[in-house]
C-alpha atoms as a PDB file:
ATOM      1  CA  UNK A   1     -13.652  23.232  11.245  1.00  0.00           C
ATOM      2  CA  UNK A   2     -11.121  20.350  12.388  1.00  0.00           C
ATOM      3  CA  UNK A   3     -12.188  16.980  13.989  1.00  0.00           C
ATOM      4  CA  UNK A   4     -11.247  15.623  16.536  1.00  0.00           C
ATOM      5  CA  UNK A   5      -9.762  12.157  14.833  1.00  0.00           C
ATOM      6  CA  UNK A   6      -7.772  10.407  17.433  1.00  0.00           C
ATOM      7  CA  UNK A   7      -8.383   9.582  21.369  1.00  0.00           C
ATOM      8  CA  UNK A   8      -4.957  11.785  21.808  1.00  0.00           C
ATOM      9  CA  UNK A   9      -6.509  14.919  20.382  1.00  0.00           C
ATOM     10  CA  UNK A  10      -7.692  16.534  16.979  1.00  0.00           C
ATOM     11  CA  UNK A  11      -6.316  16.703  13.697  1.00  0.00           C
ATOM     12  CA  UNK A  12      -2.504  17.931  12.958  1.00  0.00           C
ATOM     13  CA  UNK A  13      -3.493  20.735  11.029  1.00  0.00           C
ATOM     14  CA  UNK A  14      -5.043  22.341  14.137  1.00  0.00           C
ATOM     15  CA  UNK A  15      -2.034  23.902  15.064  1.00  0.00           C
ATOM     16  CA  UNK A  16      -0.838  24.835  11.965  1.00  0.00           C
ATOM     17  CA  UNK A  17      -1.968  28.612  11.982  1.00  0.00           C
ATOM     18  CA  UNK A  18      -1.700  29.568  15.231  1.00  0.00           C
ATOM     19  CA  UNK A  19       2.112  28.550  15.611  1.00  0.00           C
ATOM     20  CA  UNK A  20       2.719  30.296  12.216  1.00  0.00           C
ATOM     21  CA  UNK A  21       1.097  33.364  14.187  1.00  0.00           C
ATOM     22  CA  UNK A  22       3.311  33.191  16.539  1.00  0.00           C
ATOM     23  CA  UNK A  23       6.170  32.635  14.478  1.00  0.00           C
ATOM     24  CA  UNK A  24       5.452  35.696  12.361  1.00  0.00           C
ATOM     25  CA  UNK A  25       5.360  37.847  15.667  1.00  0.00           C
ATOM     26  CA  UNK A  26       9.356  36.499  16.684  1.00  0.00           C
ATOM     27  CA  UNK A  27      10.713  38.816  13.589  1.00  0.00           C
ATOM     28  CA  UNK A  28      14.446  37.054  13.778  1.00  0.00           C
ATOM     29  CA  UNK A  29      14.540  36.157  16.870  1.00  0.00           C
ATOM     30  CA  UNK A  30      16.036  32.221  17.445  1.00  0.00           C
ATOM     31  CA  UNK A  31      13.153  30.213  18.654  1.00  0.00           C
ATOM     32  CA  UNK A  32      12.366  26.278  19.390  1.00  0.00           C
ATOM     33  CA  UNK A  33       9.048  25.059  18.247  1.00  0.00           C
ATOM     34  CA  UNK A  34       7.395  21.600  18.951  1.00  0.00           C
ATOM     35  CA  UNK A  35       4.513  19.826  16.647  1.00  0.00           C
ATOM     36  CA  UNK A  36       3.331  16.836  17.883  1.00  0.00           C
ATOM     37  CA  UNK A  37       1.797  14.563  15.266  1.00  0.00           C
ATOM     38  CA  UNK A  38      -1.313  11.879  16.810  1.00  0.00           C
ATOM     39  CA  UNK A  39      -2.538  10.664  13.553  1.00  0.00           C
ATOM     40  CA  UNK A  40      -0.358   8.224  12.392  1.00  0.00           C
ATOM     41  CA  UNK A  41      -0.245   6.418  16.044  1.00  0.00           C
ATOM     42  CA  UNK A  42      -2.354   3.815  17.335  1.00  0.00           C
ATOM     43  CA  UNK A  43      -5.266   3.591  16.292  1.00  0.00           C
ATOM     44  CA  UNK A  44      -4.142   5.293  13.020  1.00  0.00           C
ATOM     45  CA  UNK A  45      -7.121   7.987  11.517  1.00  0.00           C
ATOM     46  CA  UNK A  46      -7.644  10.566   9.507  1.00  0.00           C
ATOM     47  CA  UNK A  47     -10.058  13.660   9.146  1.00  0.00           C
ATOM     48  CA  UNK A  48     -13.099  12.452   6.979  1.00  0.00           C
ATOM     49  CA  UNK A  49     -11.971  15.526   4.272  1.00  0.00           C
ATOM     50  CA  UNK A  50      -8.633  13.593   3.916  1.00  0.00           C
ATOM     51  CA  UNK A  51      -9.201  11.555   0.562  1.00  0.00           C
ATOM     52  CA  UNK A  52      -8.214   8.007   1.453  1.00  0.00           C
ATOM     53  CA  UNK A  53      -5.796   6.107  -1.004  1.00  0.00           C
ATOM     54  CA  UNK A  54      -6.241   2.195  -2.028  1.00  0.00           C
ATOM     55  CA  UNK A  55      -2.746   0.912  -0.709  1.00  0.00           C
ATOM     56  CA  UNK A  56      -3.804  -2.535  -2.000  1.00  0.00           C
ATOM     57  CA  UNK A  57      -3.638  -4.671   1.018  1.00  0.00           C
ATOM     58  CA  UNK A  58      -5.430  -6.826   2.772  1.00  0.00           C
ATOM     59  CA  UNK A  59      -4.770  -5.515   6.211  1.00  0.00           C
ATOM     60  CA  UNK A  60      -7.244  -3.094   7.589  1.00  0.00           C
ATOM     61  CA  UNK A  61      -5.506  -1.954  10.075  1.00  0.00           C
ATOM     62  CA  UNK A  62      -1.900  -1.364   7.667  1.00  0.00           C
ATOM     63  CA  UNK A  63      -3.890   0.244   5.256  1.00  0.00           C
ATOM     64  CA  UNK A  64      -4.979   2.506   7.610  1.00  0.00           C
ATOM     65  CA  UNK A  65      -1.670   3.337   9.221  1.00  0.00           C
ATOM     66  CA  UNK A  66      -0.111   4.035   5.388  1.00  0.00           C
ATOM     67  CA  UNK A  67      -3.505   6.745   5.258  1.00  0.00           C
ATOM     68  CA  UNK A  68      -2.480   7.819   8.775  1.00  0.00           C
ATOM     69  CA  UNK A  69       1.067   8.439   7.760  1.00  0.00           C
ATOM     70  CA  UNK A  70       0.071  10.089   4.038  1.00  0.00           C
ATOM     71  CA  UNK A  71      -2.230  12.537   5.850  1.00  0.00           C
ATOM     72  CA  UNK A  72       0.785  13.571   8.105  1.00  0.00           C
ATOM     73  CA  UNK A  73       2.921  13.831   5.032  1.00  0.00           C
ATOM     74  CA  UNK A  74       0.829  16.723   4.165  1.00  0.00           C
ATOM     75  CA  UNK A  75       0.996  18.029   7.249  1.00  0.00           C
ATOM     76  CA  UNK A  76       4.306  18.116   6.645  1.00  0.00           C
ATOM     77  CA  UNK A  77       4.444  19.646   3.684  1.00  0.00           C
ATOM     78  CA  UNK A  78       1.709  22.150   4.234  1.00  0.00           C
ATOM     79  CA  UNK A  79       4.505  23.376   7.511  1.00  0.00           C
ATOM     80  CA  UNK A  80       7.474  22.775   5.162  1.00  0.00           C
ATOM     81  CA  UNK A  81       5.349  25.850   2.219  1.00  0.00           C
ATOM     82  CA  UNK A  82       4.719  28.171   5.405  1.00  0.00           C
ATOM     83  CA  UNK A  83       8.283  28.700   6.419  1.00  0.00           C
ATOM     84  CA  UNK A  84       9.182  28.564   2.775  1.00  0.00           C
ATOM     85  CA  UNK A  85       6.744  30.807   2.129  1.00  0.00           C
ATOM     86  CA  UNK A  86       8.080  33.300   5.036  1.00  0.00           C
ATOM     87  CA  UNK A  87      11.619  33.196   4.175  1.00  0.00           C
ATOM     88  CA  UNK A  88      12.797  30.463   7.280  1.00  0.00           C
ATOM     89  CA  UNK A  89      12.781  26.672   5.193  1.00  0.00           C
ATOM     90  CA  UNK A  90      16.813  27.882   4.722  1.00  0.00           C
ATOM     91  CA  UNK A  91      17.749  28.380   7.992  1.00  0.00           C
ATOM     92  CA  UNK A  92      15.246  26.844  10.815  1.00  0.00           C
ATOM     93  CA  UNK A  93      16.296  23.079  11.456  1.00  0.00           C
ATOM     94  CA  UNK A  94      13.377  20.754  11.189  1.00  0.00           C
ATOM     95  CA  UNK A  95      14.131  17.489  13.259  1.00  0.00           C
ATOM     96  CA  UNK A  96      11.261  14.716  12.541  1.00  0.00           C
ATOM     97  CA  UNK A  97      11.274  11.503  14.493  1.00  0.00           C
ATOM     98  CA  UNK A  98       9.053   8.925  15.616  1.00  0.00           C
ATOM     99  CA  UNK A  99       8.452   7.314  19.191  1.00  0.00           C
ATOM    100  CA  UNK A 100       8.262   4.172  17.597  1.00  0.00           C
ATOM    101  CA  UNK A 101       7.643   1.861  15.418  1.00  0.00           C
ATOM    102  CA  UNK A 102       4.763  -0.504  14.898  1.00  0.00           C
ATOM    103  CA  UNK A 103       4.216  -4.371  14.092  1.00  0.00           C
ATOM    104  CA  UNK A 104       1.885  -5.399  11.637  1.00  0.00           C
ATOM    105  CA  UNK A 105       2.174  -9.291  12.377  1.00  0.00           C
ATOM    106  CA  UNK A 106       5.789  -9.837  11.248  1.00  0.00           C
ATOM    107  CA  UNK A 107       6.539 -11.535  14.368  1.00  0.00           C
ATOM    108  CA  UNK A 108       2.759 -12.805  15.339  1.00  0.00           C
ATOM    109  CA  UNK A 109       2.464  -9.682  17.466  1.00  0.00           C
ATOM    110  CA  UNK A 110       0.583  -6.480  16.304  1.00  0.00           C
ATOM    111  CA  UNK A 111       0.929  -3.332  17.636  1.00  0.00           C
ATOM    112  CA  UNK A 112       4.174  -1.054  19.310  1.00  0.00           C
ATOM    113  CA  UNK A 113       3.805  -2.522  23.009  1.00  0.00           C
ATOM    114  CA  UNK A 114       6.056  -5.268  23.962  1.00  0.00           C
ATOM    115  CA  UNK A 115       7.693  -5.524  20.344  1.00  0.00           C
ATOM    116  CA  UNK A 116      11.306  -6.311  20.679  1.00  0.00           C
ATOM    117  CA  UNK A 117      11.811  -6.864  17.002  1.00  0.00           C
ATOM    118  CA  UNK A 118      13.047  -4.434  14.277  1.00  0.00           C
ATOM    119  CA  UNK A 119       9.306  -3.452  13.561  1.00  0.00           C
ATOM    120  CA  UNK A 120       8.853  -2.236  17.265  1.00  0.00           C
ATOM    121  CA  UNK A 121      12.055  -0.850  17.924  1.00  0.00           C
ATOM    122  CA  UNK A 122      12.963   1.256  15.219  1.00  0.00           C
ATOM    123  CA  UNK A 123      11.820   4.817  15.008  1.00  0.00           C
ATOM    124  CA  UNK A 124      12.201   6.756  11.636  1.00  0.00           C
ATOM    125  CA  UNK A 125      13.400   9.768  11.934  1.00  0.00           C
ATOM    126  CA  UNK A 126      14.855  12.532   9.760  1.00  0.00           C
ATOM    127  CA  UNK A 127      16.927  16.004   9.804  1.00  0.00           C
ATOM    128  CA  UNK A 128      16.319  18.339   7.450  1.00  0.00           C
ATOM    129  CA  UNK A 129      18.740  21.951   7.937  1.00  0.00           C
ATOM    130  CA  UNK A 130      19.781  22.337   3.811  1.00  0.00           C
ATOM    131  CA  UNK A 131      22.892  24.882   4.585  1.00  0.00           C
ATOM    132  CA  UNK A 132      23.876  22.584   7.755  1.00  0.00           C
ATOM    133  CA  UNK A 133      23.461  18.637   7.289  1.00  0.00           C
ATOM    134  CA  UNK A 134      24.146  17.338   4.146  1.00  0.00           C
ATOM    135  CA  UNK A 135      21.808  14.405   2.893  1.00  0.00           C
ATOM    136  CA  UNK A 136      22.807  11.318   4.160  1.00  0.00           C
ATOM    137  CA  UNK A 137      21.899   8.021   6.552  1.00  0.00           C
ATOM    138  CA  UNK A 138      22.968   8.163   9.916  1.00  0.00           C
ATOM    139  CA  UNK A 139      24.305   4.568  10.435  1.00  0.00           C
ATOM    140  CA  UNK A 140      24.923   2.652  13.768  1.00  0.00           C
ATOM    141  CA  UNK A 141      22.938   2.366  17.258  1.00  0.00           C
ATOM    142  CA  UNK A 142      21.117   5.403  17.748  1.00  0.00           C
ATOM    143  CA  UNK A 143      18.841   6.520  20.240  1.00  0.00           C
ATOM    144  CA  UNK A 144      15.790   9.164  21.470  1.00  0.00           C
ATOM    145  CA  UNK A 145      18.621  10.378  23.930  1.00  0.00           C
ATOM    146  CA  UNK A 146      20.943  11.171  20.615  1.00  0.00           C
ATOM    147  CA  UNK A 147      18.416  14.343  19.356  1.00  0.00           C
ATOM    148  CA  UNK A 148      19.682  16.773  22.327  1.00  0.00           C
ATOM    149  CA  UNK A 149      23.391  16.371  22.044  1.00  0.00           C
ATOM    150  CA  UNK A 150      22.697  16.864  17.859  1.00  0.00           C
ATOM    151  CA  UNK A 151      20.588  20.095  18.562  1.00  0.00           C
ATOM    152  CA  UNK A 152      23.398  21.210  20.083  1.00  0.00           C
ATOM    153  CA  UNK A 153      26.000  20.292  17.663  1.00  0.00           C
ATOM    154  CA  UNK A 154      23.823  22.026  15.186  1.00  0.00           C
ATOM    155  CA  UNK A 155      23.682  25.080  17.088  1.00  0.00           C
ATOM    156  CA  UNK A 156      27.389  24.377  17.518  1.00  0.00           C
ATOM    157  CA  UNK A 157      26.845  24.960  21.012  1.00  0.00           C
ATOM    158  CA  UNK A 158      28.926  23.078  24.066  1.00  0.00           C
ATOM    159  CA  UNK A 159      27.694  21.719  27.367  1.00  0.00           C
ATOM    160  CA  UNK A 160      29.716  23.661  30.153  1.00  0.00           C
ATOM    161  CA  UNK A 161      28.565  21.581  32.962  1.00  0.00           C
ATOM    162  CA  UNK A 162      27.392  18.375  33.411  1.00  0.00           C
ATOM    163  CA  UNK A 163      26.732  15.241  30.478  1.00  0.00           C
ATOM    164  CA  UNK A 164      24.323  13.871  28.408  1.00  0.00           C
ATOM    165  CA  UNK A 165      24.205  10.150  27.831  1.00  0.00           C
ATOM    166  CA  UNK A 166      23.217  10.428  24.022  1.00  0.00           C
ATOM    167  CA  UNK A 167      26.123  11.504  21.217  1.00  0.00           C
ATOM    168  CA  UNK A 168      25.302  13.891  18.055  1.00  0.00           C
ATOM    169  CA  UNK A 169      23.473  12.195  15.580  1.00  0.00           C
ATOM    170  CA  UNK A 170      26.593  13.810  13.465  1.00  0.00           C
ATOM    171  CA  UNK A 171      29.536  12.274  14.824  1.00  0.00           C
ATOM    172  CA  UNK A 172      29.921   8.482  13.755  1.00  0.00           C
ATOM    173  CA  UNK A 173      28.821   5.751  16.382  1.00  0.00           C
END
């Protein structure tokens, strides 16, 4: 019952049940889970069942990436009711980020390859751990190579040997 929407794979929703199956057989045991979301990259679709909103713009190709993104957003939220719904929203740490970002013709350039402006090179990204983090913006140059070092300053846990190059997302820059 899912299409296959993207040239990267099928819909996000996909893997929705079978890694809550598998999270229901850990019990409380710690565990790391991945979710990789296609839809909202290049070339930006949706599952024909996903109603479509009128974003009022002219660009086809923006108003497809804002449908792209809303249909994530209820991936999102359809993952964020599971592990409410099983007790874990409190106390799993949900860390959302994007590869990148994408031009829409700000500069004269479309697209997320060879985009050295703001539109390109910024990735949105987001930590959500309610008894951990409180709500805030994490300010100064940040990087990909910034998410392990803040796992691990979540888990309050300290590199014996060797280095990363990235810094916790929680310290200051």
């Amino acid at each position: 019952g899912f299409e296959e929407t993207h040239y990267l794979g099928m819909e996000e929703h996909i893997v929705l049940q079978p890694a809550l199956d598998w999270l229901d057989s850990l019990d409380d045991e710690p565990f790391l889970m991945t979710y990789l979301t296609i839809n909202s990259h290049h070339d930006c679709t949706v599952p024909s069942h996903h109603r479509a909103v009128d974003f009022q713009t002219e660009d086809p190709e923006y108003h497809a990436y804002l449908n792209a993104v809303r249909y994530t957003d209820t991936f999102l939220r359809d993952l964020f009711d599971a592990y409410r719904s099983r007790g874990k929203l409190d106390d799993t740490i949900f860390i959302i980020v994007g590869d990148h970002g994408e031009a829409f013709g700000e500069h004269g350039r479309r697209g997320h390859n060879q985009i050295i402006w703001e539109e390109g090179l910024h990735a949105l990204g987001m930590i959500f751990a309610p008894d951990i983090v409180e709500p805030g913006i994490v300010r100064g140059l940040r990087s990909h190579l910034d998410i392990v070092p803040t796992v691990l300053d979540l888990l309050n846990l300290e590199v014996t040997e060797g280095s990363f190059q990235g810094h916790s997302l929680l310290a200051a820059p």
